[in-house]
N, C-alpha and C. Protein backbone atom coordinates (compact mmCIF):
# COMPACT_ATOMS: atom_id res chain seq x y z
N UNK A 1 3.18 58.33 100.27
CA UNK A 1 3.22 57.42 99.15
C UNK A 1 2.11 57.78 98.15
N UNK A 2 2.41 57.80 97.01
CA UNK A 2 1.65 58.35 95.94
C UNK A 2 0.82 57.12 95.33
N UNK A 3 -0.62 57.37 95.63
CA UNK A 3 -1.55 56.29 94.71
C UNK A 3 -2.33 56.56 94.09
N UNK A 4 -3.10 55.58 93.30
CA UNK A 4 -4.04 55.61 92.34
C UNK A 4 -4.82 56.84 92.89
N UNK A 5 -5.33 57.98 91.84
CA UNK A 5 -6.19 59.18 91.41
C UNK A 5 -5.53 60.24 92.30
N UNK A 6 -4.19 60.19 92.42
CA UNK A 6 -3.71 61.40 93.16
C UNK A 6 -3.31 61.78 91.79
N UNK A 7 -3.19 63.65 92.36
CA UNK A 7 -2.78 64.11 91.37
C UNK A 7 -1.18 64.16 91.22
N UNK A 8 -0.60 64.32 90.17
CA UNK A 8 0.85 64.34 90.23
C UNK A 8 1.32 66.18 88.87
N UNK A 9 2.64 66.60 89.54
CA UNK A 9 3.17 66.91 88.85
C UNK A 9 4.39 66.41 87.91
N UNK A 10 4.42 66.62 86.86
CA UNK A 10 5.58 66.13 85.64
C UNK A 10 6.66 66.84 86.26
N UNK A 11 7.81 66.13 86.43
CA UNK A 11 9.36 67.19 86.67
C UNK A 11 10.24 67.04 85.73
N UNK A 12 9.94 66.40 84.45
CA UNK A 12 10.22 66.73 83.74
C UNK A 12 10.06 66.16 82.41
N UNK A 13 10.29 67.09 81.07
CA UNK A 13 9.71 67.25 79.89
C UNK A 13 9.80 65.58 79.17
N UNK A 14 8.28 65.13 78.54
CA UNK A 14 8.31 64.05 77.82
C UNK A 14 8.21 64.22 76.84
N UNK A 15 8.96 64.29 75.55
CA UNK A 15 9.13 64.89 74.28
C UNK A 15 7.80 64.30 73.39
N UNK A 16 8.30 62.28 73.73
CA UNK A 16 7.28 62.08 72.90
C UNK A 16 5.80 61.97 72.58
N UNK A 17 5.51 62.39 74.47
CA UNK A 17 4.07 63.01 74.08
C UNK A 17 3.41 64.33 74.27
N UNK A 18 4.46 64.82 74.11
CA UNK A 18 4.09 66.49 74.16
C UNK A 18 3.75 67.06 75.10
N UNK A 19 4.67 66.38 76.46
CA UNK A 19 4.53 66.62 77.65
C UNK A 19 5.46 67.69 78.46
N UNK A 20 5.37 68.31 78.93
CA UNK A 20 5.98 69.61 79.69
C UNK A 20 6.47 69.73 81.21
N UNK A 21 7.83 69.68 81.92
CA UNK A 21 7.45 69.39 83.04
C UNK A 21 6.65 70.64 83.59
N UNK A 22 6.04 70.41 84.83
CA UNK A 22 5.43 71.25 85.26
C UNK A 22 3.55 70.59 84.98
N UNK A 23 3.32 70.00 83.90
CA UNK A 23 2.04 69.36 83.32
C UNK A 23 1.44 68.71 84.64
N UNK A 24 0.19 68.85 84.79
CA UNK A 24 -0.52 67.97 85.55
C UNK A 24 -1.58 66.53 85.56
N UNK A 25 -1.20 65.38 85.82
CA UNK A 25 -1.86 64.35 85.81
C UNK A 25 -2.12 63.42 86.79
N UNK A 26 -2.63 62.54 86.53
CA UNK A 26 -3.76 62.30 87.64
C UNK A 26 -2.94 60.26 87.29
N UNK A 27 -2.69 59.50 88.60
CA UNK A 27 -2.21 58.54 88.32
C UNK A 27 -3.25 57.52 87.87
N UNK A 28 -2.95 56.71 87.22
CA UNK A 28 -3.95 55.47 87.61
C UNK A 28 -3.85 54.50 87.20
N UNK A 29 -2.65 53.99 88.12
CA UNK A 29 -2.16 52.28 87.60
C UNK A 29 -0.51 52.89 88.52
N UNK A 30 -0.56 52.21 89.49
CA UNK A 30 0.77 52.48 90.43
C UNK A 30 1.31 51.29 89.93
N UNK A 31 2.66 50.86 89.77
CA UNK A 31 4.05 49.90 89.32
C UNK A 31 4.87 49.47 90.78
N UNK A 32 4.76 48.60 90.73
CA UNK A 32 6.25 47.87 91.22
C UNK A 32 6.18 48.97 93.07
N UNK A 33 4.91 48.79 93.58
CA UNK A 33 4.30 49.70 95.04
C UNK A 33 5.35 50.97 94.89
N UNK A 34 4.98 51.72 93.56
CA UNK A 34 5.43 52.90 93.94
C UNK A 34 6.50 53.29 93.01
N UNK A 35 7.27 52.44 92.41
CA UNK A 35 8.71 52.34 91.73
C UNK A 35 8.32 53.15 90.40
N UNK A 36 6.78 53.21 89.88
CA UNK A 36 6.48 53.45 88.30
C UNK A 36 5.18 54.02 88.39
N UNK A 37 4.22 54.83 87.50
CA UNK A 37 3.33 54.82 87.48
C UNK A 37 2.48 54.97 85.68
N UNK A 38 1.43 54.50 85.65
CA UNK A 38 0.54 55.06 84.54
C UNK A 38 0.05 56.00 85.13
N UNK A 39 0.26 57.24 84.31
CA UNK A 39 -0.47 58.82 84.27
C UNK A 39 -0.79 58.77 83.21
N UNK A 40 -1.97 59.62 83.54
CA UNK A 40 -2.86 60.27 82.64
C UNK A 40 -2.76 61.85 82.38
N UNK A 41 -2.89 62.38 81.15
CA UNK A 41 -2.57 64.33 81.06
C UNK A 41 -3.80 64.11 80.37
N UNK A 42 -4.55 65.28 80.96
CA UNK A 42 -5.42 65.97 79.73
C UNK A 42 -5.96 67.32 79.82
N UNK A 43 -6.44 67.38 78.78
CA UNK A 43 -6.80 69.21 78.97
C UNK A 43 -7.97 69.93 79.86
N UNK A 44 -8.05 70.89 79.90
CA UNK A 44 -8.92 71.10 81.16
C UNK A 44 -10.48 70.86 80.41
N UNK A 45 -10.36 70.93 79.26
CA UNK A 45 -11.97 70.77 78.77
C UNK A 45 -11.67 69.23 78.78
N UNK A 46 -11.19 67.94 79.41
CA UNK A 46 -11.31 66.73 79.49
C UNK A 46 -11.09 65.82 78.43
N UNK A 47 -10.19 65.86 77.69
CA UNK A 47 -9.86 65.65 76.60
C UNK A 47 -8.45 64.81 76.88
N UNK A 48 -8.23 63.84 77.10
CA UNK A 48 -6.69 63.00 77.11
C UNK A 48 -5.89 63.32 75.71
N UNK A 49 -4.68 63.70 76.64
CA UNK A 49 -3.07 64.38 75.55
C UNK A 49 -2.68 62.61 75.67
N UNK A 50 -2.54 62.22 76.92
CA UNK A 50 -1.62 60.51 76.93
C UNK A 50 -1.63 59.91 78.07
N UNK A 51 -1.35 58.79 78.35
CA UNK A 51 -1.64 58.15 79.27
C UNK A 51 -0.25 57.50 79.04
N UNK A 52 0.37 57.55 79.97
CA UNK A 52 2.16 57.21 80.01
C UNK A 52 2.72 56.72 81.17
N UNK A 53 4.07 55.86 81.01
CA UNK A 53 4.42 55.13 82.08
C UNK A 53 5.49 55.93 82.55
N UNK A 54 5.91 55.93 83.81
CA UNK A 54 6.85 57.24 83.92
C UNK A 54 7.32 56.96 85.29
N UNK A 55 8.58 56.63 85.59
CA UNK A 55 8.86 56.49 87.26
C UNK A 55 8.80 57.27 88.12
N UNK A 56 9.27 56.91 89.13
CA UNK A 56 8.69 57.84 90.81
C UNK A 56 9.54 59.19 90.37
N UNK A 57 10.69 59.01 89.62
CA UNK A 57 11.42 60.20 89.43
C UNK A 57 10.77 61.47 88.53
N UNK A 58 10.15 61.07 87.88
CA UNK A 58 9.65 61.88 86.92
C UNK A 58 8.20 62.79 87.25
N UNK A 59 7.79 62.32 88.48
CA UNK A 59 6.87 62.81 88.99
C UNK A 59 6.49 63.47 90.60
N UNK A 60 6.03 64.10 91.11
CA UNK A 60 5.94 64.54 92.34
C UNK A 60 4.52 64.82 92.86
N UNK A 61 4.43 64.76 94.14
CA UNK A 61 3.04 65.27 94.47
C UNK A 61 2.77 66.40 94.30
N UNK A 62 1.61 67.10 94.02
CA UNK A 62 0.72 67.91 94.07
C UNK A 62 0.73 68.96 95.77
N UNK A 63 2.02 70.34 95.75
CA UNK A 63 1.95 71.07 96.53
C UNK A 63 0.96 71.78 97.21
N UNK A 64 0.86 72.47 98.45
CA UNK A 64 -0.04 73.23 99.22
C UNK A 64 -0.08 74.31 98.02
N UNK A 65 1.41 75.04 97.91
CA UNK A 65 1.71 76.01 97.23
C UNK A 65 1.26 76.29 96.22
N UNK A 66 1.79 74.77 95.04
CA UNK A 66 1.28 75.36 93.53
C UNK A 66 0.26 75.44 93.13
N UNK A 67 -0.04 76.36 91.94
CA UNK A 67 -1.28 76.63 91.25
C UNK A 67 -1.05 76.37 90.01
N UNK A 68 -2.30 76.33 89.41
CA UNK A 68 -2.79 75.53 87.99
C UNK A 68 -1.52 76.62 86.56
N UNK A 69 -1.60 76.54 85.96
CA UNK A 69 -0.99 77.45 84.92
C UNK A 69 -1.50 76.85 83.50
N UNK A 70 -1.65 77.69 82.67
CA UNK A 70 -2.61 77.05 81.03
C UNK A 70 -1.24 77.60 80.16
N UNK A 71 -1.09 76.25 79.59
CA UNK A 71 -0.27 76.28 78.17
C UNK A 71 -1.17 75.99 77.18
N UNK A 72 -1.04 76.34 75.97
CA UNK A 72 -1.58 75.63 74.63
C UNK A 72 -0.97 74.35 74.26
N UNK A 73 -1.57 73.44 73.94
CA UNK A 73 -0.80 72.06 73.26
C UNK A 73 -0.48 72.38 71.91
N UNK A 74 0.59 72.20 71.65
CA UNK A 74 1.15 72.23 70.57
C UNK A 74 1.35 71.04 69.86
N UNK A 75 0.78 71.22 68.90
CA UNK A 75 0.10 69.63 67.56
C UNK A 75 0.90 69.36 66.18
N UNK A 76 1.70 68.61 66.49
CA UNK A 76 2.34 68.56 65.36
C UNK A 76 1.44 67.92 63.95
């Protein structure tokens, strides 16, 4: 069960905040024990992209496997 300051991966793309699936954030504010969460994205120099509400679907835990990957944010 996924809680507050775990990390999460995005599975998929949030247009309106310039979110990517694959993006990494960190929860903090679990919904409805689990059903929803507030995430947080930000850049690796610590800088918050958004803090967004997003259900259990849209997100996953943080694999043995995966590793970090760097995109540029793109700023409209």
């Amino acid at each position: 069960m996924l809680k507050e300051h775990d990390s999460v991966v995005l599975t998929t793309d949030v247009a309106e905040d310039g979110l990517k699936a694959g993006d990494v954030g960190v929860i903090v504010l679990v919904h409805q024990d689990g059903k929803a969460f507030e995430v947080e994205f930000m850049t690796l120099a610590g800088e918050t992209i958004a803090v967004t509400s997003l259900s259990a679907a849209q997100v996953r835990p943080v694999g043995k496997q995966d590793i970090t990957h760097v995109r540029t944010l793109s700023v409209a």
